[in-house]
PDB file of N, CA and C in Angstrom:
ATOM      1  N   UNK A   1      71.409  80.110  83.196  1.00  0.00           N
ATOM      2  CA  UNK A   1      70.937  80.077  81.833  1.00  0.00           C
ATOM      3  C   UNK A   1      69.524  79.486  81.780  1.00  0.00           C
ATOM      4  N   UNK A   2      69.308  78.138  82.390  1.00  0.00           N
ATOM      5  CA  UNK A   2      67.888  77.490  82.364  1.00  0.00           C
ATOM      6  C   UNK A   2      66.166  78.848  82.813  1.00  0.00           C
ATOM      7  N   UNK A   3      67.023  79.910  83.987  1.00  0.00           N
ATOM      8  CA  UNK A   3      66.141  81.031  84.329  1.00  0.00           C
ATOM      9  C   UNK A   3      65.999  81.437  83.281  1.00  0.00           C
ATOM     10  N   UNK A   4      66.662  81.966  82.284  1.00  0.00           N
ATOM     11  CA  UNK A   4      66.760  82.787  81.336  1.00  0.00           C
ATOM     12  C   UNK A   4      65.547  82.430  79.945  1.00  0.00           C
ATOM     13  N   UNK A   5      65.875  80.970  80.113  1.00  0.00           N
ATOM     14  CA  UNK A   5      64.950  79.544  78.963  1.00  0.00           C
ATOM     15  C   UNK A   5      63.506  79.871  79.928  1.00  0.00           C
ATOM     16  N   UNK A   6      63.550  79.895  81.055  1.00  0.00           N
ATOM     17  CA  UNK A   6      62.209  79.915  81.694  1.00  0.00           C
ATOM     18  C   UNK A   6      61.580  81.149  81.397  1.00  0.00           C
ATOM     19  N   UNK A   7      61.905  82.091  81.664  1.00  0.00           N
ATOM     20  CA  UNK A   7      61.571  83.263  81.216  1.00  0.00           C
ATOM     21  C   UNK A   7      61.172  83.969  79.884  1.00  0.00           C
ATOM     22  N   UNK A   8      61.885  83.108  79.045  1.00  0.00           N
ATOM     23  CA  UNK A   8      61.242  83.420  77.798  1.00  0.00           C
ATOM     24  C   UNK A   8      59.415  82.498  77.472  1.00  0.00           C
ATOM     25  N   UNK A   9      59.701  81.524  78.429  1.00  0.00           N
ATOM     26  CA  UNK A   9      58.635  80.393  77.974  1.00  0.00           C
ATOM     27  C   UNK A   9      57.511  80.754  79.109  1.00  0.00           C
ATOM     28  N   UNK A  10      57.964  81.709  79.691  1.00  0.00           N
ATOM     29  CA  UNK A  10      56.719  82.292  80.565  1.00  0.00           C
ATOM     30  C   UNK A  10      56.464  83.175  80.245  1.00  0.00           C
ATOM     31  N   UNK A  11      56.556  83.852  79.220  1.00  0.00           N
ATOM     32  CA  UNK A  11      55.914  85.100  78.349  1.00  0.00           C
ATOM     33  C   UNK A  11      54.751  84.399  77.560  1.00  0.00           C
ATOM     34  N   UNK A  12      53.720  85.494  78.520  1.00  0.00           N
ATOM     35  CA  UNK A  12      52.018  85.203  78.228  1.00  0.00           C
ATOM     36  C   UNK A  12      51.509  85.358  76.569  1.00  0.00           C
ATOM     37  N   UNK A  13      52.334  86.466  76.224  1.00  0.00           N
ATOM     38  CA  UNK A  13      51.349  86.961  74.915  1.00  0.00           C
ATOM     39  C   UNK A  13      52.331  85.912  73.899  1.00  0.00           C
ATOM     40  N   UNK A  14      51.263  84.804  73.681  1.00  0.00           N
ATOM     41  CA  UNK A  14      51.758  83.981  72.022  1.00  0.00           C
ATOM     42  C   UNK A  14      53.319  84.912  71.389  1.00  0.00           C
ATOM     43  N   UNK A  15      52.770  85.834  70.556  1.00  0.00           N
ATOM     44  CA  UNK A  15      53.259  85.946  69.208  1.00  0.00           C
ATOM     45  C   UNK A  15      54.899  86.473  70.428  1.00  0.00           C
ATOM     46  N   UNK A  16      54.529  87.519  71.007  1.00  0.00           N
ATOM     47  CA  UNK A  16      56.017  87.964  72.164  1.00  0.00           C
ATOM     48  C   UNK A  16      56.725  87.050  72.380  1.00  0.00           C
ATOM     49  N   UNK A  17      55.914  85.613  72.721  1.00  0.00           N
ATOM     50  CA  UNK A  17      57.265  84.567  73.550  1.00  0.00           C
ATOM     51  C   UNK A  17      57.535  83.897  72.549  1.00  0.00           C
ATOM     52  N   UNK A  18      57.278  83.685  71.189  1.00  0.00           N
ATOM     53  CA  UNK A  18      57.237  82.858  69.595  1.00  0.00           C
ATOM     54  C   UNK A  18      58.874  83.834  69.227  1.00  0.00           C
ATOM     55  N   UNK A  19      58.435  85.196  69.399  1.00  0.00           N
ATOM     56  CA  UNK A  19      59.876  86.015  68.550  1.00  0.00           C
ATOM     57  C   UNK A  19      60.928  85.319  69.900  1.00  0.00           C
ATOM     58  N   UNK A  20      60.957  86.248  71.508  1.00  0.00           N
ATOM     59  CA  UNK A  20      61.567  85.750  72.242  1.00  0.00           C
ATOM     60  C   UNK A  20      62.439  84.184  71.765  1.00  0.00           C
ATOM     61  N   UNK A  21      61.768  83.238  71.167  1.00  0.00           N
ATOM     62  CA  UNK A  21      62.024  81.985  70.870  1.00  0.00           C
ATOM     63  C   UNK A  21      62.861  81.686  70.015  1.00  0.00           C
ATOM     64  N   UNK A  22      62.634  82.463  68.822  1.00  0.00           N
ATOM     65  CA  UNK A  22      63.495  82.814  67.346  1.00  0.00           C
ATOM     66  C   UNK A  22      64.868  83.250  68.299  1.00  0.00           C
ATOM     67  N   UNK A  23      64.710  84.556  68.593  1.00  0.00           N
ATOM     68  CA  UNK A  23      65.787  85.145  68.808  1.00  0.00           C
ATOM     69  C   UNK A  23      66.810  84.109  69.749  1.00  0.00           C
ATOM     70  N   UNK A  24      66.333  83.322  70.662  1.00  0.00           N
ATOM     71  CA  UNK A  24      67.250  82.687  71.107  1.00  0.00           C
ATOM     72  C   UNK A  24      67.678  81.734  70.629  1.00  0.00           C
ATOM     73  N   UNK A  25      66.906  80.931  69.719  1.00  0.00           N
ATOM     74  CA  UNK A  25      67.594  80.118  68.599  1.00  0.00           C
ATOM     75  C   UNK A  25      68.698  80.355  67.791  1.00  0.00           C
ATOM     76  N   UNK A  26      68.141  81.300  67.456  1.00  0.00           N
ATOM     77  CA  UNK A  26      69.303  82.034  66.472  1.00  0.00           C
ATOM     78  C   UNK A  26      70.369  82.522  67.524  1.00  0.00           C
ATOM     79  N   UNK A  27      70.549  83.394  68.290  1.00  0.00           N
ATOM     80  CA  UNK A  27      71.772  83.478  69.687  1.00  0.00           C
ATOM     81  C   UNK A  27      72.636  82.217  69.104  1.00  0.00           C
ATOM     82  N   UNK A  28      71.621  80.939  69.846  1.00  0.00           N
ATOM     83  CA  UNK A  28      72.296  79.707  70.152  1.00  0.00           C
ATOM     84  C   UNK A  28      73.279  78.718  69.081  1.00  0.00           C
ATOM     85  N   UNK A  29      72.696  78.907  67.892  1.00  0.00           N
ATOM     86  CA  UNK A  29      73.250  78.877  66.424  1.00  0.00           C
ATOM     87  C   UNK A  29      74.345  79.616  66.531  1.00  0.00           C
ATOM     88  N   UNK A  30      74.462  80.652  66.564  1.00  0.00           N
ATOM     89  CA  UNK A  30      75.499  81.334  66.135  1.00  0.00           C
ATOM     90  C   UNK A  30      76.564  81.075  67.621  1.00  0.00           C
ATOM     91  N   UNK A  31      76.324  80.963  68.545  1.00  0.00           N
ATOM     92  CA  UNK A  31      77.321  80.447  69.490  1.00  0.00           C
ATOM     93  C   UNK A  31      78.017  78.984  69.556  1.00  0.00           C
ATOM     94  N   UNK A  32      76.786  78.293  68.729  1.00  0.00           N
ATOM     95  CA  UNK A  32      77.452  77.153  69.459  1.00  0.00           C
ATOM     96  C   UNK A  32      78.647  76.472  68.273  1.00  0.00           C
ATOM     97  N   UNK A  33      78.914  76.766  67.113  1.00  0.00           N
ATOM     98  CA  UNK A  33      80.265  76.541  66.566  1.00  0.00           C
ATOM     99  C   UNK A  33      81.078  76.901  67.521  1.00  0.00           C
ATOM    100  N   UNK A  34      80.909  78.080  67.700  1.00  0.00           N
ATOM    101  CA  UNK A  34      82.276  78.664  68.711  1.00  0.00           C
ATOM    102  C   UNK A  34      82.722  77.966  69.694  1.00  0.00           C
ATOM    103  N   UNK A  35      81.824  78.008  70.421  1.00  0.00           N
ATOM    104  CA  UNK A  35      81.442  76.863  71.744  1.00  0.00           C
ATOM    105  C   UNK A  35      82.204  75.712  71.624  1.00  0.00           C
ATOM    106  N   UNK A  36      81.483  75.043  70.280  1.00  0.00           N
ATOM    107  CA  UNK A  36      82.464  73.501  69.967  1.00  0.00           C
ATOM    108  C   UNK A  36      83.475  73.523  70.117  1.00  0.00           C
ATOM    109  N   UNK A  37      83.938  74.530  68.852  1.00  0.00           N
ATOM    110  CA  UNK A  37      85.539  74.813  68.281  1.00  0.00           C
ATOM    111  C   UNK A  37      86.195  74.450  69.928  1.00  0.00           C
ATOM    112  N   UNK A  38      85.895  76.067  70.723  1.00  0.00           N
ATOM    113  CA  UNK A  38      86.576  75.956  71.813  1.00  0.00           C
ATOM    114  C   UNK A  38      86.640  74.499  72.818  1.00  0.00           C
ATOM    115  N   UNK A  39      85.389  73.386  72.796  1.00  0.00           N
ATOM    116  CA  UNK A  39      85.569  72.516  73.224  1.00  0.00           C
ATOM    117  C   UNK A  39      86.355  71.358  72.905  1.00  0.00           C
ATOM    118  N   UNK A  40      86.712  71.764  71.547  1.00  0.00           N
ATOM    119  CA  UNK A  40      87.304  70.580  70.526  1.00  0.00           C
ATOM    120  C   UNK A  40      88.837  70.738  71.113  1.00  0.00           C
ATOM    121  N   UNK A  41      89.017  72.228  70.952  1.00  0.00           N
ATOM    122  CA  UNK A  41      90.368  72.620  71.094  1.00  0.00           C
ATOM    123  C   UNK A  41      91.165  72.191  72.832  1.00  0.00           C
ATOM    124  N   UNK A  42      90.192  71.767  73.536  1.00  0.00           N
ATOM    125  CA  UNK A  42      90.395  71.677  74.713  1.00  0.00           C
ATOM    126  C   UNK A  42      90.822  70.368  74.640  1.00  0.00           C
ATOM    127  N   UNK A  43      89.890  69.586  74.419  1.00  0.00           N
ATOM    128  CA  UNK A  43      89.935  68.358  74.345  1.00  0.00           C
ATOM    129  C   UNK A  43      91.486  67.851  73.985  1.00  0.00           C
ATOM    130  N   UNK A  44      91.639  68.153  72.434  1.00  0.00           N
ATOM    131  CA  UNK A  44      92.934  68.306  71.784  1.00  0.00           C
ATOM    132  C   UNK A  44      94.208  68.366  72.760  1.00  0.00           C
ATOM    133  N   UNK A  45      93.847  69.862  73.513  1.00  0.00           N
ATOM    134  CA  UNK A  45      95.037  70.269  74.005  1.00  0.00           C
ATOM    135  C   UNK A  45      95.251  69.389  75.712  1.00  0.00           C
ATOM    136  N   UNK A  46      93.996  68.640  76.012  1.00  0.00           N
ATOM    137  CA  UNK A  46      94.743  67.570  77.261  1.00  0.00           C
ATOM    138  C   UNK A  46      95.301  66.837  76.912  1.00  0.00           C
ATOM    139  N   UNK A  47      94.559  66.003  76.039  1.00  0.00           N
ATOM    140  CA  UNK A  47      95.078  64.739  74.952  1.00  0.00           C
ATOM    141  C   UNK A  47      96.660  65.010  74.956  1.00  0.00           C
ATOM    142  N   UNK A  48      96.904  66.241  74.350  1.00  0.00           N
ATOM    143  CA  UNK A  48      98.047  66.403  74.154  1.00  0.00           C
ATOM    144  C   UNK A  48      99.112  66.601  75.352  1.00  0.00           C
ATOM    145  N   UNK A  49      98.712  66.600  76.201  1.00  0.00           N
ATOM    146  CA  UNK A  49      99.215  66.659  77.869  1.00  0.00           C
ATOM    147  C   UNK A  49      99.172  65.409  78.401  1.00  0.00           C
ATOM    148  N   UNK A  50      98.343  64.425  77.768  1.00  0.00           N
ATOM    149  CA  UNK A  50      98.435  62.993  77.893  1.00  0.00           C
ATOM    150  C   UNK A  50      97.481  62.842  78.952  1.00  0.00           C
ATOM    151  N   UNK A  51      96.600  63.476  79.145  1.00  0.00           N
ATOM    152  CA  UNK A  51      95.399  63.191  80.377  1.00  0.00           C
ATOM    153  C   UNK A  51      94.861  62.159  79.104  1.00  0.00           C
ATOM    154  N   UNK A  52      93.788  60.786  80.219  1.00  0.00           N
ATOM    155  CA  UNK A  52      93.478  59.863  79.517  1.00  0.00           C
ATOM    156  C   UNK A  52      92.174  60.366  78.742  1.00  0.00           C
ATOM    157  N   UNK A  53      91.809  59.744  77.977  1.00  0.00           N
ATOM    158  CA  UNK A  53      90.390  59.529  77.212  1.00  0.00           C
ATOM    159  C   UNK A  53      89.342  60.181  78.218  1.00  0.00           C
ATOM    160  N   UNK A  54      89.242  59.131  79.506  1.00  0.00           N
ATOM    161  CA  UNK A  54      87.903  58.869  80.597  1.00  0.00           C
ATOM    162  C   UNK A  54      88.114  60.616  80.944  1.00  0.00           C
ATOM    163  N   UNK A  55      88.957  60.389  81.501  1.00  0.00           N
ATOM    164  CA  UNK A  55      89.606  61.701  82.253  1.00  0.00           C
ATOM    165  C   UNK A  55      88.821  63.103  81.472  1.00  0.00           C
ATOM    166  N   UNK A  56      89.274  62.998  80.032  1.00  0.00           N
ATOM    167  CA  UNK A  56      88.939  64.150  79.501  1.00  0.00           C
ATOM    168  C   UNK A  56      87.411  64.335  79.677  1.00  0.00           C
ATOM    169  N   UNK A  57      86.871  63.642  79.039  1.00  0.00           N
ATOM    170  CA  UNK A  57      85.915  63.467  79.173  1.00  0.00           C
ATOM    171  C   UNK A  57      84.798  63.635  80.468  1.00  0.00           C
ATOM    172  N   UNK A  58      85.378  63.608  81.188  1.00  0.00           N
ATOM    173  CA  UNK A  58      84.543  63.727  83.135  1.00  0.00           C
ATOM    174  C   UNK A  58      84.610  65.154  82.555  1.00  0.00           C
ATOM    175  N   UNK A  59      86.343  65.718  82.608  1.00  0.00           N
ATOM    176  CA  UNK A  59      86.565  67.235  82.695  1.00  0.00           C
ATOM    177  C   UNK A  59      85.601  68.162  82.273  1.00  0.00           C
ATOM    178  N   UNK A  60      85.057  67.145  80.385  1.00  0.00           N
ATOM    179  CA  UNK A  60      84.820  68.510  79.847  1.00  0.00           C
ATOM    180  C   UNK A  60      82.805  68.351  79.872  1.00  0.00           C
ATOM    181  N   UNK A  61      82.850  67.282  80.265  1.00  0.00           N
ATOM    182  CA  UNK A  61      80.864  66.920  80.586  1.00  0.00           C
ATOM    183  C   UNK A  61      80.398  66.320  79.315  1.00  0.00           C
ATOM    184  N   UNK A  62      81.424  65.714  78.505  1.00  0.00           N
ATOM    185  CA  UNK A  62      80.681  65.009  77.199  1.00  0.00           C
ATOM    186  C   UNK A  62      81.038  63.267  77.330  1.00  0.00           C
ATOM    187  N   UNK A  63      81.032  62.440  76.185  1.00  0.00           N
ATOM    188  CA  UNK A  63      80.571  61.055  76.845  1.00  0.00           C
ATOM    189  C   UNK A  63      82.095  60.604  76.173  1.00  0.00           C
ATOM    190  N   UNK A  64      82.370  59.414  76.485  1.00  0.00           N
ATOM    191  CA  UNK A  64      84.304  58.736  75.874  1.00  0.00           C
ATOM    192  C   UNK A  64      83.824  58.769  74.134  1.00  0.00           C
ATOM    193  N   UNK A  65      82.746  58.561  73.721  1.00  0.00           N
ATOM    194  CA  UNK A  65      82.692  58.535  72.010  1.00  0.00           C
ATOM    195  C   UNK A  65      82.775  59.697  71.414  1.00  0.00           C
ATOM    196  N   UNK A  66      82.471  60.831  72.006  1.00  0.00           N
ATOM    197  CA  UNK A  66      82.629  62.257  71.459  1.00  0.00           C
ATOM    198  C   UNK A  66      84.338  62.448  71.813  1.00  0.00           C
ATOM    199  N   UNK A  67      84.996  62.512  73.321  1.00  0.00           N
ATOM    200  CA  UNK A  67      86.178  62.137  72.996  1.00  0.00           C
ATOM    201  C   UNK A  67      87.139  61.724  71.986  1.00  0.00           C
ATOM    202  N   UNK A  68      86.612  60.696  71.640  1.00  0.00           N
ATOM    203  CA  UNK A  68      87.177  59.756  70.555  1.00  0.00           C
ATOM    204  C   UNK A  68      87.007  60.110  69.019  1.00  0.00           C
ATOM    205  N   UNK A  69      85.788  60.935  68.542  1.00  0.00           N
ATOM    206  CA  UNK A  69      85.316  61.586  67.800  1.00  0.00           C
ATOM    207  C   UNK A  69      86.602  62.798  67.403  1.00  0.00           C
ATOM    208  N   UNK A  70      86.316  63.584  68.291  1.00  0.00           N
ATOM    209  CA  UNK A  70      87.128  64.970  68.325  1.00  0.00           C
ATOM    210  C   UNK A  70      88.557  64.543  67.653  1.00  0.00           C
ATOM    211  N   UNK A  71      89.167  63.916  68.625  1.00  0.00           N
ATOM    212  CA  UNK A  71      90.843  63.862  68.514  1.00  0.00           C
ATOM    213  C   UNK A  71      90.769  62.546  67.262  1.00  0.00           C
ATOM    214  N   UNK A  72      89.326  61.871  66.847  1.00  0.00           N
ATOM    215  CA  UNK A  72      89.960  61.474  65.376  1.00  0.00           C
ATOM    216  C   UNK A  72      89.407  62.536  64.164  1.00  0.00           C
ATOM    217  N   UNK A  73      89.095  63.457  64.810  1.00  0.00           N
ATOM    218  CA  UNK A  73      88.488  64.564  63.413  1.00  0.00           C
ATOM    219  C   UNK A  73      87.460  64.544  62.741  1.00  0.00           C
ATOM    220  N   UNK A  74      86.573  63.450  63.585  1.00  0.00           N
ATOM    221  CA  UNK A  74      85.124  63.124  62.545  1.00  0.00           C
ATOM    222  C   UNK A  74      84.057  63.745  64.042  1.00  0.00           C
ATOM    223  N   UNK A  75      82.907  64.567  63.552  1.00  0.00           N
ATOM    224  CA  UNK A  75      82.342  64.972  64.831  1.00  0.00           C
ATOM    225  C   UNK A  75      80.885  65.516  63.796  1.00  0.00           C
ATOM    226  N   UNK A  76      80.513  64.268  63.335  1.00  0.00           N
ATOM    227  CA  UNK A  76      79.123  64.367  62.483  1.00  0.00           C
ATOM    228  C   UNK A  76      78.225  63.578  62.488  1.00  0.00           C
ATOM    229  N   UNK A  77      77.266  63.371  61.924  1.00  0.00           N
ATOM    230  CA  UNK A  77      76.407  62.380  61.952  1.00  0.00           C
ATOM    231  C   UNK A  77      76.721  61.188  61.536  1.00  0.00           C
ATOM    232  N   UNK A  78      76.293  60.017  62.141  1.00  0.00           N
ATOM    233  CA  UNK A  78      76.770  58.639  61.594  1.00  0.00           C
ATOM    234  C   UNK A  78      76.960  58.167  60.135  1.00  0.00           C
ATOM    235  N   UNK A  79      75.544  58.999  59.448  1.00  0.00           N
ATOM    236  CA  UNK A  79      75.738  58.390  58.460  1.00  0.00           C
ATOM    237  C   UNK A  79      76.685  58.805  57.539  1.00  0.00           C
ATOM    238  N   UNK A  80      77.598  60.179  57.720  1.00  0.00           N
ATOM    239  CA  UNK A  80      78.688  60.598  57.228  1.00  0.00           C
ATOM    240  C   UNK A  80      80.096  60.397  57.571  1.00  0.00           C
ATOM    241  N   UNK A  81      79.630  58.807  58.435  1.00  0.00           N
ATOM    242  CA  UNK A  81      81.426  58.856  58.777  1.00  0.00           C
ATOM    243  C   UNK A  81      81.918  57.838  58.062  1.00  0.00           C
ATOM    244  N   UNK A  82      83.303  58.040  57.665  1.00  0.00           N
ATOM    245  CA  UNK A  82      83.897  56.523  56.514  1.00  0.00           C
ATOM    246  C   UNK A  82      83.741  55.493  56.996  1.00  0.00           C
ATOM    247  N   UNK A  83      83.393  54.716  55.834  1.00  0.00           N
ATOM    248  CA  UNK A  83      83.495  53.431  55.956  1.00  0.00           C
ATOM    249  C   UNK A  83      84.100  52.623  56.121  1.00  0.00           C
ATOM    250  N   UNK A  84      84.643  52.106  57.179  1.00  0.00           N
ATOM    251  CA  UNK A  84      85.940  50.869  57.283  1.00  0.00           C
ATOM    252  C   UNK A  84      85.674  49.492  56.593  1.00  0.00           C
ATOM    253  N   UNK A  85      86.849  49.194  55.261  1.00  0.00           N
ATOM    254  CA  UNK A  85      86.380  48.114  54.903  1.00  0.00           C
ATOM    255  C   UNK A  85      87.023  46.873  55.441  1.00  0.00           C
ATOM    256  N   UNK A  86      86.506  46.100  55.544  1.00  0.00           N
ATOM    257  CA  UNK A  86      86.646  44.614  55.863  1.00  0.00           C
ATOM    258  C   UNK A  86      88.061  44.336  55.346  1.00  0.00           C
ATOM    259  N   UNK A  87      88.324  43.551  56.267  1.00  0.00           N
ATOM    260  CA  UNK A  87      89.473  42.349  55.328  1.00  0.00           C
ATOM    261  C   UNK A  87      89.070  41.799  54.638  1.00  0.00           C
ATOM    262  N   UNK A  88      90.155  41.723  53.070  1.00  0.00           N
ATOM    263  CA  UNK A  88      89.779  41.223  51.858  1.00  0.00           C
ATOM    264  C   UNK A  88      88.298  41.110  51.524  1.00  0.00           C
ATOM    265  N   UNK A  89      87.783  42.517  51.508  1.00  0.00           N
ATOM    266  CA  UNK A  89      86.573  43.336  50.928  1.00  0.00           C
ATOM    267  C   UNK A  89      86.947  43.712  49.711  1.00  0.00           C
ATOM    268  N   UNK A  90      88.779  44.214  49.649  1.00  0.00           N
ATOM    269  CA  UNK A  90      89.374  45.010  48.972  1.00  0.00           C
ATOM    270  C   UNK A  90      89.120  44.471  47.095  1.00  0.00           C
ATOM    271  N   UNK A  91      88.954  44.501  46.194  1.00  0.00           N
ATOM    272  CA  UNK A  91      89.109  44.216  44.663  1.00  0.00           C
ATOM    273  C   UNK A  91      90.010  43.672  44.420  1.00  0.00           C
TER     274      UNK A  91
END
């Protein structure tokens, strides 16, 4: 795949390797939900086989917090994840 990234970025004429560029953006967009999904679902389905956290994680090439992410259902940016409140924070 990285040949493929090289090859577009070694196209001489500007405006040729600019579209080349689009187009693989866009490819990559549209694959990589899928991509996730299928990685999420993996994840899920060791978990569920009882392989550990670490374990999964080596398997699938992502880090123990994305792990941990996935199988709790939050897999977004920080600033959109709930807020845990404190003890007797509560009203």
């Amino acid at each position: 795949m990285a040949d493929a990234l090289d090859a577009v970025e070694a196209i001489t004429d500007r405006e040729a390797r600019v579209l080349a560029q689009s187009q693989a953006l866009a490819e990559q967009a549209e694959r990589a939900a899928r991509w996730k999904a299928e990685r999420d679902q993996l994840i899920v389905d060791l978990r569920t086989d009882g392989v550990s956290f670490r374990k999964i994680a080596a398997r699938t090439g992502v880090s123990l917090g994305t792990v941990q992410d996935v199988l709790r259902g939050h897999s977004g940016p920080w600033g959109t994840r709930p807020r845990v409140e404190e003890e007797g924070s509560r009203g």
